[in-house]
C-alpha atoms as a PDB file:
ATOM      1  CA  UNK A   1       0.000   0.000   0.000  1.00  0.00           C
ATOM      2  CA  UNK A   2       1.439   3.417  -0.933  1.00  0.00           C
ATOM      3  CA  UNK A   3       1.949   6.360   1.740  1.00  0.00           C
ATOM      4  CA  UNK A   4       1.052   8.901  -0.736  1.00  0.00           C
ATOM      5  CA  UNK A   5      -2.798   7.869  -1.699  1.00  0.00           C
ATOM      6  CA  UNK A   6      -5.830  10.498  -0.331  1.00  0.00           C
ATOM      7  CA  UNK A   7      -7.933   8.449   2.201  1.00  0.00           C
ATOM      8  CA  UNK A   8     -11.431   8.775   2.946  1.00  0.00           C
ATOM      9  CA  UNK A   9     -11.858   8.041   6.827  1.00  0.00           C
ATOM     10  CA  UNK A  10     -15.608   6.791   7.684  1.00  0.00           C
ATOM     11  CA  UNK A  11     -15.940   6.622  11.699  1.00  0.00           C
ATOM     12  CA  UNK A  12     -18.985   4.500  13.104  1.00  0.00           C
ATOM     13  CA  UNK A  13     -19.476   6.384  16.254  1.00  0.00           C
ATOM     14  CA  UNK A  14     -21.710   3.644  17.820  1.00  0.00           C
ATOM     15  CA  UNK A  15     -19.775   1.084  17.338  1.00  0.00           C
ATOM     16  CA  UNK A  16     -16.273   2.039  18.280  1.00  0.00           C
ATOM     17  CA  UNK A  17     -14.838   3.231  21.650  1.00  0.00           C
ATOM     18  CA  UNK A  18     -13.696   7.113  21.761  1.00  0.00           C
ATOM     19  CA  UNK A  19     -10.080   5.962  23.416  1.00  0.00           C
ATOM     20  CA  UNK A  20      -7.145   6.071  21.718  1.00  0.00           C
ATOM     21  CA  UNK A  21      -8.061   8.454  18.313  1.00  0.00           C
ATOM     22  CA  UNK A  22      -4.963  10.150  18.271  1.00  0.00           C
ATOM     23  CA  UNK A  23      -3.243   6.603  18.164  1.00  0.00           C
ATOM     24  CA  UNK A  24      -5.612   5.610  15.771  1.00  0.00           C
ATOM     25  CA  UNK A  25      -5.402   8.471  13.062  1.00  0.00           C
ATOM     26  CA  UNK A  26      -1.170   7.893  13.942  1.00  0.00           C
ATOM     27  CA  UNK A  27      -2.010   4.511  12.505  1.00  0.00           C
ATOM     28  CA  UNK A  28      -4.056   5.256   9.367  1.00  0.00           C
ATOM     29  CA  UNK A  29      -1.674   8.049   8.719  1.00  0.00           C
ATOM     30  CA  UNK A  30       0.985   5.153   7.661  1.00  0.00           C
ATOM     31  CA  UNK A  31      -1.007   4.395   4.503  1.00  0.00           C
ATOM     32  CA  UNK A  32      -2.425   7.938   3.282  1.00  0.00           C
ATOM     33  CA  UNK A  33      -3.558  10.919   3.346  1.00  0.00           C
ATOM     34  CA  UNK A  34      -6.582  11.373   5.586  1.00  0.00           C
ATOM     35  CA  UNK A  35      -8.435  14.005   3.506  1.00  0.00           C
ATOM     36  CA  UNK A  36     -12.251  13.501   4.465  1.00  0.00           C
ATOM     37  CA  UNK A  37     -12.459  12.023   8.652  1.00  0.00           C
ATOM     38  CA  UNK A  38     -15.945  11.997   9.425  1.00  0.00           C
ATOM     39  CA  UNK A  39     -17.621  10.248  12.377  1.00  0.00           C
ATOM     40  CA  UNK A  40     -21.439   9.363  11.917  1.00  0.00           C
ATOM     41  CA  UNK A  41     -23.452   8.668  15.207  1.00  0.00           C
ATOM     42  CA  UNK A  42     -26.584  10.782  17.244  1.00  0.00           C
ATOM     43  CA  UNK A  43     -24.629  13.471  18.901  1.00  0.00           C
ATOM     44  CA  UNK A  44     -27.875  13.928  20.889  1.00  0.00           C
ATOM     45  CA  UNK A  45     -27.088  10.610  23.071  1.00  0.00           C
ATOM     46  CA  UNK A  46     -24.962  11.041  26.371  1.00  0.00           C
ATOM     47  CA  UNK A  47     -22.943   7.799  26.092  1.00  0.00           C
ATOM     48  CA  UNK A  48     -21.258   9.614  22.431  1.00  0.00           C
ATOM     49  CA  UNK A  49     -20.103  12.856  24.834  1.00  0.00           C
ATOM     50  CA  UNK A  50     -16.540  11.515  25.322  1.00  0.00           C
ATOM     51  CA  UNK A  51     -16.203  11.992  21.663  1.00  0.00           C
ATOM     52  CA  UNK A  52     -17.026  16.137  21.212  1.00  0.00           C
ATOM     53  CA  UNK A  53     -13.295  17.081  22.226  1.00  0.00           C
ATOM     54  CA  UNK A  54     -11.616  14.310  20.562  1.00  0.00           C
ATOM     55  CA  UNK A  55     -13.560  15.141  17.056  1.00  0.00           C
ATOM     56  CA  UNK A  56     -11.592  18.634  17.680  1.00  0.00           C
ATOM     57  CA  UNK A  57      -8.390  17.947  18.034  1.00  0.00           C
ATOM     58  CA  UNK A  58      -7.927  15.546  15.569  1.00  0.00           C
ATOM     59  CA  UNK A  59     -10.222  17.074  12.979  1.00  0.00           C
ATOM     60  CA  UNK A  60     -12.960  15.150  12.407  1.00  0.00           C
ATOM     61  CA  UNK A  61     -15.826  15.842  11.218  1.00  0.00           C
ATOM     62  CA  UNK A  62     -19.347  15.082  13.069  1.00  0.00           C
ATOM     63  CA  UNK A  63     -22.346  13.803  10.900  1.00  0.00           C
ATOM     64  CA  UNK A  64     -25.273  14.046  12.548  1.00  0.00           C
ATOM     65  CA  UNK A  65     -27.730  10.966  12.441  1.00  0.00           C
ATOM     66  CA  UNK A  66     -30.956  10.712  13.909  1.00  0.00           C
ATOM     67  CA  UNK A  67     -32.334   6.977  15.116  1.00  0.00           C
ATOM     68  CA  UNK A  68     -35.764   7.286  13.569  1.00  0.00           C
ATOM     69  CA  UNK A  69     -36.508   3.197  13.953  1.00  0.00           C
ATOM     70  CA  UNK A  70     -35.844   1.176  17.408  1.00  0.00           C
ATOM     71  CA  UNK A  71     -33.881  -1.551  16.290  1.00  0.00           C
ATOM     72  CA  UNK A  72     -32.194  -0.414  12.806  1.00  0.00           C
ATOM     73  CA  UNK A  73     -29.064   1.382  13.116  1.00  0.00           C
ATOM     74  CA  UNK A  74     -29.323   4.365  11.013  1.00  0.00           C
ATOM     75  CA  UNK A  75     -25.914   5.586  11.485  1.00  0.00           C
ATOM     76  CA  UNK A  76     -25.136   2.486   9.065  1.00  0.00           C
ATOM     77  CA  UNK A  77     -27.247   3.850   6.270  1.00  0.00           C
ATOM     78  CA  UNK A  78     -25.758   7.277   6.388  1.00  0.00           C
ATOM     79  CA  UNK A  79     -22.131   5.719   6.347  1.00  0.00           C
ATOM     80  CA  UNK A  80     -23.038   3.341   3.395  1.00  0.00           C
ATOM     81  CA  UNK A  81     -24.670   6.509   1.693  1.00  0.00           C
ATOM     82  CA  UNK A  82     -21.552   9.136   2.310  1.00  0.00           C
ATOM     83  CA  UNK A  83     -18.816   5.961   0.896  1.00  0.00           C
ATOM     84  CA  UNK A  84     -20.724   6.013  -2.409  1.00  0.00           C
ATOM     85  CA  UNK A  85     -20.795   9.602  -2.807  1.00  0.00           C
ATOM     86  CA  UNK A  86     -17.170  10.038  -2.265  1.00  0.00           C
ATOM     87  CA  UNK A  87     -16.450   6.989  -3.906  1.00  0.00           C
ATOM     88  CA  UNK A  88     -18.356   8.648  -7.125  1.00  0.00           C
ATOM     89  CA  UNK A  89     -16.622  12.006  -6.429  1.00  0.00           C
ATOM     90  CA  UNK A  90     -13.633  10.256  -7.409  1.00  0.00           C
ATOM     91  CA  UNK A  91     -11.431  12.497  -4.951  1.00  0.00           C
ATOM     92  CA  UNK A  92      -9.790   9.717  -2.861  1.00  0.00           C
ATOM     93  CA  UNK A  93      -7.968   6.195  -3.662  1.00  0.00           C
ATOM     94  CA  UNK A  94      -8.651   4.318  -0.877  1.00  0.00           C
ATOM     95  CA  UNK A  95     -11.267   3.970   2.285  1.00  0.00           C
ATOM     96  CA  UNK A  96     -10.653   3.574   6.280  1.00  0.00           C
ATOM     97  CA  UNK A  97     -14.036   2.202   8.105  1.00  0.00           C
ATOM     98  CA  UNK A  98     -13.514   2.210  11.355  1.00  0.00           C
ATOM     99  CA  UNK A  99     -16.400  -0.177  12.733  1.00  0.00           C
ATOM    100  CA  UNK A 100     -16.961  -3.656  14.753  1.00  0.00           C
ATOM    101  CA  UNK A 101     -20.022  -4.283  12.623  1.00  0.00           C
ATOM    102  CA  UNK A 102     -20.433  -6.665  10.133  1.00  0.00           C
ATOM    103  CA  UNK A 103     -23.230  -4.669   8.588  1.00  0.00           C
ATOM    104  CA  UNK A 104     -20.026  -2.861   6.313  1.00  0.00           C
ATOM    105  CA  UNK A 105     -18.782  -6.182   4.790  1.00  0.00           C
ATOM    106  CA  UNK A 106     -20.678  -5.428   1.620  1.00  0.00           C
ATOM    107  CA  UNK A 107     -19.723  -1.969   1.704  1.00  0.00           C
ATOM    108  CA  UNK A 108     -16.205  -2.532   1.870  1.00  0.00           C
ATOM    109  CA  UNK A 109     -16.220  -5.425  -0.754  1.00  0.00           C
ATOM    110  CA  UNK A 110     -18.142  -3.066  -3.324  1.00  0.00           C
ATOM    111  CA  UNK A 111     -15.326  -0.250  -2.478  1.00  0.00           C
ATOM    112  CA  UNK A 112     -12.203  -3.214  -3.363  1.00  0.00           C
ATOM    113  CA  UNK A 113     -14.788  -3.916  -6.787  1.00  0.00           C
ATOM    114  CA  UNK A 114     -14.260  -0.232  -7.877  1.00  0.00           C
ATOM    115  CA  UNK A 115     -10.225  -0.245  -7.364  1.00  0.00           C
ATOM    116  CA  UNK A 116     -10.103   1.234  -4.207  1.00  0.00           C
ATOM    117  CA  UNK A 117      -8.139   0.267  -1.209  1.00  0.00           C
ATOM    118  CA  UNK A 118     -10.031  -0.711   1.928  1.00  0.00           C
ATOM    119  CA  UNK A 119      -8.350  -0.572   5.264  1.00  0.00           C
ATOM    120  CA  UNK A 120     -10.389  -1.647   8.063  1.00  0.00           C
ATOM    121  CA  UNK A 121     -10.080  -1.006  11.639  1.00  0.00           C
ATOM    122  CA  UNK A 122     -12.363  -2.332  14.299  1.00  0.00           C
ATOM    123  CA  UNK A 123     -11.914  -4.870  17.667  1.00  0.00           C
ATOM    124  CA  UNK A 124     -11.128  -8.517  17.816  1.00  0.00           C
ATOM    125  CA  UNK A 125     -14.573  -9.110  17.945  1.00  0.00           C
ATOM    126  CA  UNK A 126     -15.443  -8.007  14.804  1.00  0.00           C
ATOM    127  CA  UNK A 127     -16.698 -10.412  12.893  1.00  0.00           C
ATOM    128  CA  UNK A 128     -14.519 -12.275   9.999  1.00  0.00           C
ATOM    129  CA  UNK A 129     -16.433 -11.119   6.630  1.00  0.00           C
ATOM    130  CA  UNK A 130     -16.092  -7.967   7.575  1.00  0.00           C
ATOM    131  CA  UNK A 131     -12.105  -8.168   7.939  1.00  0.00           C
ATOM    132  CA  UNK A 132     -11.758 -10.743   4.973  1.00  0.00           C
ATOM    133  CA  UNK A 133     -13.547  -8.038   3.172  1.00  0.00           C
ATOM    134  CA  UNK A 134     -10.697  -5.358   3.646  1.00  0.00           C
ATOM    135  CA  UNK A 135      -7.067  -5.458   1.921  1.00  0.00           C
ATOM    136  CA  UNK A 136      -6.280  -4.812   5.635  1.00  0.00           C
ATOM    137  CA  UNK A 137      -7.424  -5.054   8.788  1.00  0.00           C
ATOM    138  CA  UNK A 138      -6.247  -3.150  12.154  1.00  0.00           C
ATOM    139  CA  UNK A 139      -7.001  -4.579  15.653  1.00  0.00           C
ATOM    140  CA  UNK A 140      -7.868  -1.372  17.865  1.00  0.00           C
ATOM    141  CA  UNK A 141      -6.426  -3.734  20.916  1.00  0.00           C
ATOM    142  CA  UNK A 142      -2.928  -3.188  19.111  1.00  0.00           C
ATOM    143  CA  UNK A 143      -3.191   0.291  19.259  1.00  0.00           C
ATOM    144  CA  UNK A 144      -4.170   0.309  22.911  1.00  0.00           C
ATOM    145  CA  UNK A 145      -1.285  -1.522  23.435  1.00  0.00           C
ATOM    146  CA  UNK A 146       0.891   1.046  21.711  1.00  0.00           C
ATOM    147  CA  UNK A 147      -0.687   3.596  23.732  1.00  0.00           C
ATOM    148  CA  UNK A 148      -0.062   1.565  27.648  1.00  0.00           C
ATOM    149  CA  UNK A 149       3.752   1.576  26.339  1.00  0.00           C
ATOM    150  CA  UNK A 150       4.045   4.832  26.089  1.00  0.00           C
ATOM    151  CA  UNK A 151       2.951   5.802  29.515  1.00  0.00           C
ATOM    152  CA  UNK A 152       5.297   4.192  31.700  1.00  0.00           C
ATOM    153  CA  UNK A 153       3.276   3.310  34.971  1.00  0.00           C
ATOM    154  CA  UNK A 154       2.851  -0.017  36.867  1.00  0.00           C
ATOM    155  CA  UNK A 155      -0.640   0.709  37.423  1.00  0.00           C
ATOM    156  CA  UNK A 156      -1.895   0.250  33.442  1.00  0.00           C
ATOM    157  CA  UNK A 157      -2.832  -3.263  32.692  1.00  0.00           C
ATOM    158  CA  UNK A 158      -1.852  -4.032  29.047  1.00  0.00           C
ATOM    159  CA  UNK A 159      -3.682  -6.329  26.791  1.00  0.00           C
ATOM    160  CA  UNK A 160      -3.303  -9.900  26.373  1.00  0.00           C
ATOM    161  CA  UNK A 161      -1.124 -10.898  23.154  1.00  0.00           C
ATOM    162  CA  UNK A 162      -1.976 -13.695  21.052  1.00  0.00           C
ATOM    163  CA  UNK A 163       0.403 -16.432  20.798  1.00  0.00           C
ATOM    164  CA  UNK A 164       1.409 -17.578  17.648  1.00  0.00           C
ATOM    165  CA  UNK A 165      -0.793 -20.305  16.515  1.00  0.00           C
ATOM    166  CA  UNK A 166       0.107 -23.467  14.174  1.00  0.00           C
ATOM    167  CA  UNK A 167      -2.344 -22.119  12.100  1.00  0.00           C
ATOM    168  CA  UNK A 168      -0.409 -19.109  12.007  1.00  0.00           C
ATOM    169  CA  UNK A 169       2.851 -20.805  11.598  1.00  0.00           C
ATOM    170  CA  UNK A 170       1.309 -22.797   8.700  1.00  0.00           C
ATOM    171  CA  UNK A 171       0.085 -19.491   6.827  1.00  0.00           C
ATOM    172  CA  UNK A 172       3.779 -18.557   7.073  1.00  0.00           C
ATOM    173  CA  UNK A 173       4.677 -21.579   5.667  1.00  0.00           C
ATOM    174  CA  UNK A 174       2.611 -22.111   2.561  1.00  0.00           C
ATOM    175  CA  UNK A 175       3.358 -18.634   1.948  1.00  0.00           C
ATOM    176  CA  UNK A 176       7.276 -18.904   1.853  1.00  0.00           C
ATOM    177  CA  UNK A 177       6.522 -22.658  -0.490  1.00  0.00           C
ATOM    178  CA  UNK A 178       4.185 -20.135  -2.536  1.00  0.00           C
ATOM    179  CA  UNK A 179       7.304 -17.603  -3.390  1.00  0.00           C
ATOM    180  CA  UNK A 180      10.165 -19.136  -2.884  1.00  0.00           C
ATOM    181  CA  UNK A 181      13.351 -19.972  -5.639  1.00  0.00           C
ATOM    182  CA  UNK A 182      14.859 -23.184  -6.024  1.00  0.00           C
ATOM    183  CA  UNK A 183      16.956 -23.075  -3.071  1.00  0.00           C
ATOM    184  CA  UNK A 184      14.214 -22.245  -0.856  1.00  0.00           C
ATOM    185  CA  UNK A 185      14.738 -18.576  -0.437  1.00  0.00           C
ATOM    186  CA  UNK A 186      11.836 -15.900  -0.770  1.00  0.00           C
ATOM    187  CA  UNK A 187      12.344 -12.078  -0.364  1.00  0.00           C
ATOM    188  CA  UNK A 188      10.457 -11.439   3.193  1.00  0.00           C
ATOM    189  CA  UNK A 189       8.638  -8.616   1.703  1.00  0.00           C
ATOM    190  CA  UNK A 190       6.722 -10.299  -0.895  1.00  0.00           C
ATOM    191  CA  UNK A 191       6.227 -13.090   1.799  1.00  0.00           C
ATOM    192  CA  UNK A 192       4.523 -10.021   3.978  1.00  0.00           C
ATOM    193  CA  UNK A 193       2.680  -8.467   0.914  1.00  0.00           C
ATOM    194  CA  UNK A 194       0.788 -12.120  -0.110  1.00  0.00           C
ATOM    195  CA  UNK A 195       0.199 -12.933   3.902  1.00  0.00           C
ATOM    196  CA  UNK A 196      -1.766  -9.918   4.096  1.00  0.00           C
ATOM    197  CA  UNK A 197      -3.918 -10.320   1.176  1.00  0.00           C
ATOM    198  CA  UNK A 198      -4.615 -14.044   2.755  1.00  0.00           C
ATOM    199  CA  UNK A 199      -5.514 -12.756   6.285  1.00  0.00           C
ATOM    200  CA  UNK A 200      -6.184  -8.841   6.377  1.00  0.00           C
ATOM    201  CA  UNK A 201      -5.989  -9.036  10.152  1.00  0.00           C
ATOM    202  CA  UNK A 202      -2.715 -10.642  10.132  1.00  0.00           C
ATOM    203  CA  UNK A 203      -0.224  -8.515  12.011  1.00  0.00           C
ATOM    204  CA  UNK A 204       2.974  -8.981  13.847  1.00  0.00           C
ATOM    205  CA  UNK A 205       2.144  -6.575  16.639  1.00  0.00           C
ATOM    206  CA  UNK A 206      -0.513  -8.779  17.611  1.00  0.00           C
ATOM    207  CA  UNK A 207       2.612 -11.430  18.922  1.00  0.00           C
ATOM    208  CA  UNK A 208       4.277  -8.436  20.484  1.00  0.00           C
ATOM    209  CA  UNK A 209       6.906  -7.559  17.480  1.00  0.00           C
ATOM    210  CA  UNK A 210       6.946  -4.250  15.823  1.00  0.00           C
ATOM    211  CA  UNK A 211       7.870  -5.924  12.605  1.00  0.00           C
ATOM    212  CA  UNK A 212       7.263  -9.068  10.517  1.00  0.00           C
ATOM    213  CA  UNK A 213      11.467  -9.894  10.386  1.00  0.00           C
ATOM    214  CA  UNK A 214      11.792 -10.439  14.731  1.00  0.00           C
ATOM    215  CA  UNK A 215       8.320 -12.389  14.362  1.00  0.00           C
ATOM    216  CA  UNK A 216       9.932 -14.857  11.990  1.00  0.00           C
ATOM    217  CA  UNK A 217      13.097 -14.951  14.317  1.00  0.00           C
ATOM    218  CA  UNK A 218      11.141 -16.158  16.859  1.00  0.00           C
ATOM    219  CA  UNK A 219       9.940 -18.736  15.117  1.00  0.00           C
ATOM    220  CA  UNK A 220      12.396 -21.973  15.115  1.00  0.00           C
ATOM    221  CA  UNK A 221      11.217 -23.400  11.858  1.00  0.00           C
ATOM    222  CA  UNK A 222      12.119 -20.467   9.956  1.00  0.00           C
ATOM    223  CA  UNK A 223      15.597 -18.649   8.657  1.00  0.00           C
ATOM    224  CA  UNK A 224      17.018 -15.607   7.792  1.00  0.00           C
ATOM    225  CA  UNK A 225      19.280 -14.318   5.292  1.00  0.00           C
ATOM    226  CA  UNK A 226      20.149 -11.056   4.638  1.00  0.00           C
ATOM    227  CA  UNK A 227      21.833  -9.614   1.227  1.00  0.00           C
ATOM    228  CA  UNK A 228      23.382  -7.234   0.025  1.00  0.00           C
ATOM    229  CA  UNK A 229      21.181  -4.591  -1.894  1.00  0.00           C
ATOM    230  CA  UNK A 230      22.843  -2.337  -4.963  1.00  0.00           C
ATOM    231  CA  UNK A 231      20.619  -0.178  -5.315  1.00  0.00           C
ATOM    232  CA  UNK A 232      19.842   1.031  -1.165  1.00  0.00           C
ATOM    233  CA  UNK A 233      22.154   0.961   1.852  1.00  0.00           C
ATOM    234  CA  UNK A 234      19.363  -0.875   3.401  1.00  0.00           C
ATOM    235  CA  UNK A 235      20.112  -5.055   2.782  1.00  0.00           C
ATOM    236  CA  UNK A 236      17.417  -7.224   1.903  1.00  0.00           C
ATOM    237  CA  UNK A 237      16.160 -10.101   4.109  1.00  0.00           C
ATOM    238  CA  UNK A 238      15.465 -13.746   2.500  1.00  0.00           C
ATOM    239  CA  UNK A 239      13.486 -16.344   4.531  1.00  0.00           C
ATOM    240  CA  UNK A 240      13.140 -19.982   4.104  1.00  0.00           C
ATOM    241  CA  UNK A 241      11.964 -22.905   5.906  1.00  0.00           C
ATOM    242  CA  UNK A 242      14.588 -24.695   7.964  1.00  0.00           C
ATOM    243  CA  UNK A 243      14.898 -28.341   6.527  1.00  0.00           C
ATOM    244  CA  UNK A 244      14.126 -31.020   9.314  1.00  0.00           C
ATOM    245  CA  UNK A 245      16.739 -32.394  10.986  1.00  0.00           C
ATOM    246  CA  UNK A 246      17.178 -36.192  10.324  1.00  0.00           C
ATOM    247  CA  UNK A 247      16.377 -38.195  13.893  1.00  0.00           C
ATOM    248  CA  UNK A 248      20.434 -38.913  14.017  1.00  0.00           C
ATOM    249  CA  UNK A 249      20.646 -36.169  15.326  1.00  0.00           C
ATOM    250  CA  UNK A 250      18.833 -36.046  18.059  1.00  0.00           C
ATOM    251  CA  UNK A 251      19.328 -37.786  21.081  1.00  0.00           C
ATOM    252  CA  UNK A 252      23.144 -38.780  20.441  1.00  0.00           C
ATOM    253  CA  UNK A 253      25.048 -40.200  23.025  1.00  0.00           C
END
């Protein structure tokens, strides 16, 4: 995804906690240019107060939504409605809904079916059309995370990680088999690149690394190579699959 694309950023207010917006505008700030925040919700309801000074500093704007119908969530409709429009405008490359709800899987498919990147952002309980939906999906628990580290205190309580998973390990896997040369060898960020478009929610901070290289390090089954690059001071890292010890080895006396 490229830094330099203009990003629509579609907040559902009802569904999202006001905590940790600066964090989370940091974040979407790593794959655009915010140029249109809005924030849909009924700004008449006391429990959306905590978000009036927040919408402020970080320049968002509030839209305004009525809920004329116990039961249906309105603020939906008027975020569905807004995406088109901008979407027709044709003044932005890519989309950020923010939301838990699975009610903007459809939305965010139709969005990817026009050539538009789709970055979604929402908490681990969101449900998994929604984030298979997006070219990428952000777990707001991450950026809470980000936030407790910051603040050094031994009173804050941080999140639970997840642990890596075989599951996990086996995405990595099929993923290196799906790139790699003869020898074995793929380039780590082509292996990153086709991970994501398999799982959208895949992410190494959810294990605790800032990166996808220390993530693989951790891993025993996997190593690292790094090579020289002509073109950038920076070197390029290879990774491959370790090749399984023969039961010789183990256990010699």
């Amino acid at each position: 995804m490229t830094q330099n694309i203009n990003l629509a950023v579609l907040i559902d207010g009802d569904n999202i906690p006001s905590a940790n917006v600066k964090e989370m505008m940091e974040e979407i700030a790593k794959y655009g240019n915010p140029t249109i925040k809005r924030i849909y919700g009924d700004w008449t309801r006391p429990g959306l107060s905590k978000w009036k000074n927040l919408l402020l500093e970080n320049a968002i704007t509030p839209v305004q939504q009525y809920g004329y119908t116990t039961g249906k969530n309105a603020t939906d409709s008027a975020m569905i409605i807004d995406a088109m429009d901008i979407l027709y405008s044709g003044k932005v490359e890519g989309f950020c809904l923010v939301s838990s709800d699975s009610d903007f899987t459809r939305l965010a498919t139709r969005l990817r079916e026009a050539g538009k990147t789709v970055i979604g952002i929402g908490e681990k309980k969101t449900p998994n059309p929604f984030i298979v939906a997006c070219d990428k999906f952000i777990y707001i628990e991450i950026l809470k995370k980000q936030s407790v580290e910051k603040v050094e205190t031994t009173e804050t309580q941080e999140p639970v990680l997840d642990k890596i998973t075989k599951r996990d390990i086996n995405l990595i896997s099929s993923t290196i088999r799906d790139l790699s040369d003869e020898d074995g060898w793929a380039f780590l960020g082509d292996v990153g690149g086709l991970i994501q478009k398999k799982q959208p929610n895949f992410d190494s901070r959810n294990y605790g690394f800032e990166k996808l290289t220390p993530l693989i390090k951790s891993i025993d089954q996997f190593e690292i190579e790094q090579r020289e690059n002509h073109k950038s001071r920076h070197k390029l890292i290879y990774v491959r699959i370790k090749e399984k010890h023969s039961p010789k080895h183990k256990h010699q006396k």
